[in-house]
N, C-alpha and C. Protein backbone atom coordinates (compact mmCIF):
# COMPACT_ATOMS: atom_id res chain seq x y z
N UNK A 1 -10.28 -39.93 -24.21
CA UNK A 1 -10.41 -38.84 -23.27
C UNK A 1 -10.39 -37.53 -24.06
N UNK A 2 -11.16 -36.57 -23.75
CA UNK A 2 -11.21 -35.01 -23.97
C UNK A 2 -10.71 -34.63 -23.60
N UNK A 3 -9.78 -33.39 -24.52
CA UNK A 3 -8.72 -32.74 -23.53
C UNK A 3 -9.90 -31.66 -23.00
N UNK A 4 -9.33 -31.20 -22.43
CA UNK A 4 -9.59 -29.76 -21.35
C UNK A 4 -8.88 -28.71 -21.68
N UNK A 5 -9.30 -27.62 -22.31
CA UNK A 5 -8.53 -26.24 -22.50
C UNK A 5 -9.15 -25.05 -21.59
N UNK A 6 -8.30 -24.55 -20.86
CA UNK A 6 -8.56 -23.21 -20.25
C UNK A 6 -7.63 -21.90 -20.19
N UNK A 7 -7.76 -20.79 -19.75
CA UNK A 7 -7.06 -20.13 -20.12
C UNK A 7 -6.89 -19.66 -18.07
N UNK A 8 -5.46 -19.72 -17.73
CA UNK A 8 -5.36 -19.48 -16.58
C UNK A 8 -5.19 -17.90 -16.09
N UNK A 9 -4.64 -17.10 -16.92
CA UNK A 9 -4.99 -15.75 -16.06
C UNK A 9 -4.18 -14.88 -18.01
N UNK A 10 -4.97 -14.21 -18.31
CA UNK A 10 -5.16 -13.23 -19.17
C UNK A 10 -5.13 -11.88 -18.74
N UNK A 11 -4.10 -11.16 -19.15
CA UNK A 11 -4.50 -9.45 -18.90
C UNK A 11 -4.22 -8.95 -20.26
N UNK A 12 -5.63 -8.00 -20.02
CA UNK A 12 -6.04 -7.13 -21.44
C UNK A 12 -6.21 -5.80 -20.97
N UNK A 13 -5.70 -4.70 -21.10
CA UNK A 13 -6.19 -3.39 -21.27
C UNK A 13 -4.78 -2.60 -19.66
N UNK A 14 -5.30 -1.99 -19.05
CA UNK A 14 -5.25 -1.40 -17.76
C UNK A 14 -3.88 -2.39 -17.97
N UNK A 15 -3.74 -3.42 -17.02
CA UNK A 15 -2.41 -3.97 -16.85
C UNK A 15 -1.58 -4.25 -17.77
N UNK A 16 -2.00 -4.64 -18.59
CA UNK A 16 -0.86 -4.96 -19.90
C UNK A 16 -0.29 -3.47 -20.29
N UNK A 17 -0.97 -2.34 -20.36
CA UNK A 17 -0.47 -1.13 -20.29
C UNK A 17 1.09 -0.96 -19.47
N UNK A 18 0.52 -0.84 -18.27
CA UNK A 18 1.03 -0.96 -17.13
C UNK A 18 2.59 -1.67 -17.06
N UNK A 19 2.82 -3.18 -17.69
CA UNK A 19 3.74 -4.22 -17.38
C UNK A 19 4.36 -3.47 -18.96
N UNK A 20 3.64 -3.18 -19.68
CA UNK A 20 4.82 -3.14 -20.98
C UNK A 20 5.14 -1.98 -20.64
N UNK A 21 5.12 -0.68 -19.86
CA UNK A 21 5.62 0.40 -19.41
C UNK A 21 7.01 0.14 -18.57
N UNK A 22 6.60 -0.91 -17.90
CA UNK A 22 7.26 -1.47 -16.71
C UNK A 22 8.23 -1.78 -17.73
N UNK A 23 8.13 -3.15 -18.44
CA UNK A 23 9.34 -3.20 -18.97
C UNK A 23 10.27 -3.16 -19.82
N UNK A 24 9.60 -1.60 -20.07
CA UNK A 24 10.71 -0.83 -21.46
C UNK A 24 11.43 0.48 -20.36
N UNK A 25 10.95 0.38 -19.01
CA UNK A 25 11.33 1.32 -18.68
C UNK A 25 12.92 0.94 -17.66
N UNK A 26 13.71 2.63 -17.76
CA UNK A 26 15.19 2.42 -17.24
C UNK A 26 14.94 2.17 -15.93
N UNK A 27 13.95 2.75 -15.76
CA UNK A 27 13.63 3.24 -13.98
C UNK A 27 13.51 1.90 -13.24
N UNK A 28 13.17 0.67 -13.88
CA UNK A 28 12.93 -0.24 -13.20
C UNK A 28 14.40 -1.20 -13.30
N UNK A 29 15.28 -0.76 -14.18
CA UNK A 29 16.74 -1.52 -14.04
C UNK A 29 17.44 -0.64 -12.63
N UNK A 30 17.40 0.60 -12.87
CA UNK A 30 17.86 1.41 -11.33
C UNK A 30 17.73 0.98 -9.77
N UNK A 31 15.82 0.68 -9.98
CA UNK A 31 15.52 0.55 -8.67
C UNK A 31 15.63 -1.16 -8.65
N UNK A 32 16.14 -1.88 -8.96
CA UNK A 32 16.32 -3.44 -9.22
C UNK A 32 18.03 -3.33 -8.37
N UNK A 33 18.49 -2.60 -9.02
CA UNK A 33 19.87 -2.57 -8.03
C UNK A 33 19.68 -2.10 -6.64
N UNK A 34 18.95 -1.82 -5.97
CA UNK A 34 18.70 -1.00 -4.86
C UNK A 34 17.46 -1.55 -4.30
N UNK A 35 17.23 -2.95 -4.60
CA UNK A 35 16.51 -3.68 -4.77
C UNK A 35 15.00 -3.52 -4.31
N UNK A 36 14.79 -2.06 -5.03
CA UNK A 36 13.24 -1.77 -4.82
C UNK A 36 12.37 -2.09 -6.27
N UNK A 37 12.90 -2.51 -7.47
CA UNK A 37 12.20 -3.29 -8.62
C UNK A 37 10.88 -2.92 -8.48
N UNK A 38 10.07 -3.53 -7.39
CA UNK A 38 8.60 -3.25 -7.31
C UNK A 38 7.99 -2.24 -7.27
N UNK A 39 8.85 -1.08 -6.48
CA UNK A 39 7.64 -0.24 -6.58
C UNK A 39 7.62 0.44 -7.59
N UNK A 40 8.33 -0.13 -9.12
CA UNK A 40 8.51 0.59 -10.53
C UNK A 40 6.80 0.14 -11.02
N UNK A 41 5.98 -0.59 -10.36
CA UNK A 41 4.58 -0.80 -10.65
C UNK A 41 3.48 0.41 -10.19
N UNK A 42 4.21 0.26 -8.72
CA UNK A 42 3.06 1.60 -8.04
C UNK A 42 3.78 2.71 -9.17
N UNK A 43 4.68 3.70 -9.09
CA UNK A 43 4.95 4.32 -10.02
C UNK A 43 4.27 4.74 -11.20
N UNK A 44 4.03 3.43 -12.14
CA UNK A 44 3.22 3.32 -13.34
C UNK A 44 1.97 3.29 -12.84
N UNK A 45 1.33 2.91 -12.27
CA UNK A 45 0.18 2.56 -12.10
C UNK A 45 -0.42 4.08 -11.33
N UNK A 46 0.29 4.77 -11.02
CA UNK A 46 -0.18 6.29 -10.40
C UNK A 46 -0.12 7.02 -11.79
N UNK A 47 1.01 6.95 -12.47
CA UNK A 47 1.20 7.74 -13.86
C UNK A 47 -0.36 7.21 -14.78
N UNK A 48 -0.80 5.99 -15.51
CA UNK A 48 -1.18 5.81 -15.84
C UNK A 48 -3.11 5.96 -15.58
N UNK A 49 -2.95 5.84 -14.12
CA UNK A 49 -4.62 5.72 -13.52
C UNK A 49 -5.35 6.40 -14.08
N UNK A 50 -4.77 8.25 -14.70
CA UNK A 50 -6.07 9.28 -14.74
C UNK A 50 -5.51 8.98 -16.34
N UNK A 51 -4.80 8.75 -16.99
CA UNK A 51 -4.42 8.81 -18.08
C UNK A 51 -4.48 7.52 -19.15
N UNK A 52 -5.05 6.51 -19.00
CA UNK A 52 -5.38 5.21 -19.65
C UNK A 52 -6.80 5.31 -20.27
N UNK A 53 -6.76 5.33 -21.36
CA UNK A 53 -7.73 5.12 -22.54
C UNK A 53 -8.16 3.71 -22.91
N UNK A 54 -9.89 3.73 -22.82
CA UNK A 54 -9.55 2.36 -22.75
C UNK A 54 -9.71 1.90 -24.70
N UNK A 55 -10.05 0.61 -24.32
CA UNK A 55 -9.93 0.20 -26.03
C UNK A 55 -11.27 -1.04 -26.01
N UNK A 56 -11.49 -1.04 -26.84
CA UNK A 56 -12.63 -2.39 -27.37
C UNK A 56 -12.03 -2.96 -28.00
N UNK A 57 -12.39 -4.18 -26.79
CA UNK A 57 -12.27 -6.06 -27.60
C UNK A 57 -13.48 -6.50 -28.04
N UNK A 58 -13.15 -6.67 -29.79
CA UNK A 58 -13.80 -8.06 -29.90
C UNK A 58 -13.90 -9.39 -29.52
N UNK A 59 -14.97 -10.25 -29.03
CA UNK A 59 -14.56 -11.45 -28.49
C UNK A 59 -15.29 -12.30 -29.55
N UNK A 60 -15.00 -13.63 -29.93
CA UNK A 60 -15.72 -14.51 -30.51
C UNK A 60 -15.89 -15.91 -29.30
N UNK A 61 -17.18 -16.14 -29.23
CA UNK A 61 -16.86 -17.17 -28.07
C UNK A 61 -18.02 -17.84 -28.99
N UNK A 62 -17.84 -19.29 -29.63
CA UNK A 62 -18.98 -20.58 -29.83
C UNK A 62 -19.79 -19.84 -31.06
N UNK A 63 -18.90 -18.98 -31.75
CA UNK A 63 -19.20 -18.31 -33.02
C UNK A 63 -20.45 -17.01 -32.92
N UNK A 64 -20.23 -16.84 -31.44
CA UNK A 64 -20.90 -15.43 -31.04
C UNK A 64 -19.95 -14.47 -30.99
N UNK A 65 -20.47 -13.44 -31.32
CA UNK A 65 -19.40 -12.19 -31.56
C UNK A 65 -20.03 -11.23 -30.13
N UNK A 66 -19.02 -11.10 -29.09
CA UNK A 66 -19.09 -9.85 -28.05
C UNK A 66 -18.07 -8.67 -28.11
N UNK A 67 -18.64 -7.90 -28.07
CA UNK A 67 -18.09 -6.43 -27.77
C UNK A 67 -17.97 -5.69 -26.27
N UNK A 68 -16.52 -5.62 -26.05
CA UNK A 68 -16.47 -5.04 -24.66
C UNK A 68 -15.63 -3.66 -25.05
């Protein structure tokens, strides 16, 4: 039998921004006691929207090289 490899959910750019903001930040241990945790996302995600730079991935897929 062949295995099967897939990749189930990947974030690159915009969100990964976003979650490593999330969790270096104090603001989201505060509102975790007061058990609003979540909206330490909307938060970031308003801070970040006009202000996110994006970046280029190289991809290699079947020894093709893509650029996004």
């Amino acid at each position: 039998m062949n295995p099967i490899y897939f990749i189930n959910n990947l974030g690159v750019g915009f969100d990964t921004a976003i979650s490593r903001e999330v969790n270096q930040s104090l603001i989201k241990a505060w509102l975790n006691k007061l058990s609003l945790g979540r909206l330490v996302y909307v938060y970031f995600l308003f801070k970040n929207v006009f202000t996110y730079k994006t970046a280029t991935i190289d991809l290699s897929i079947n020894r093709k090289k893509h650029i996004y």
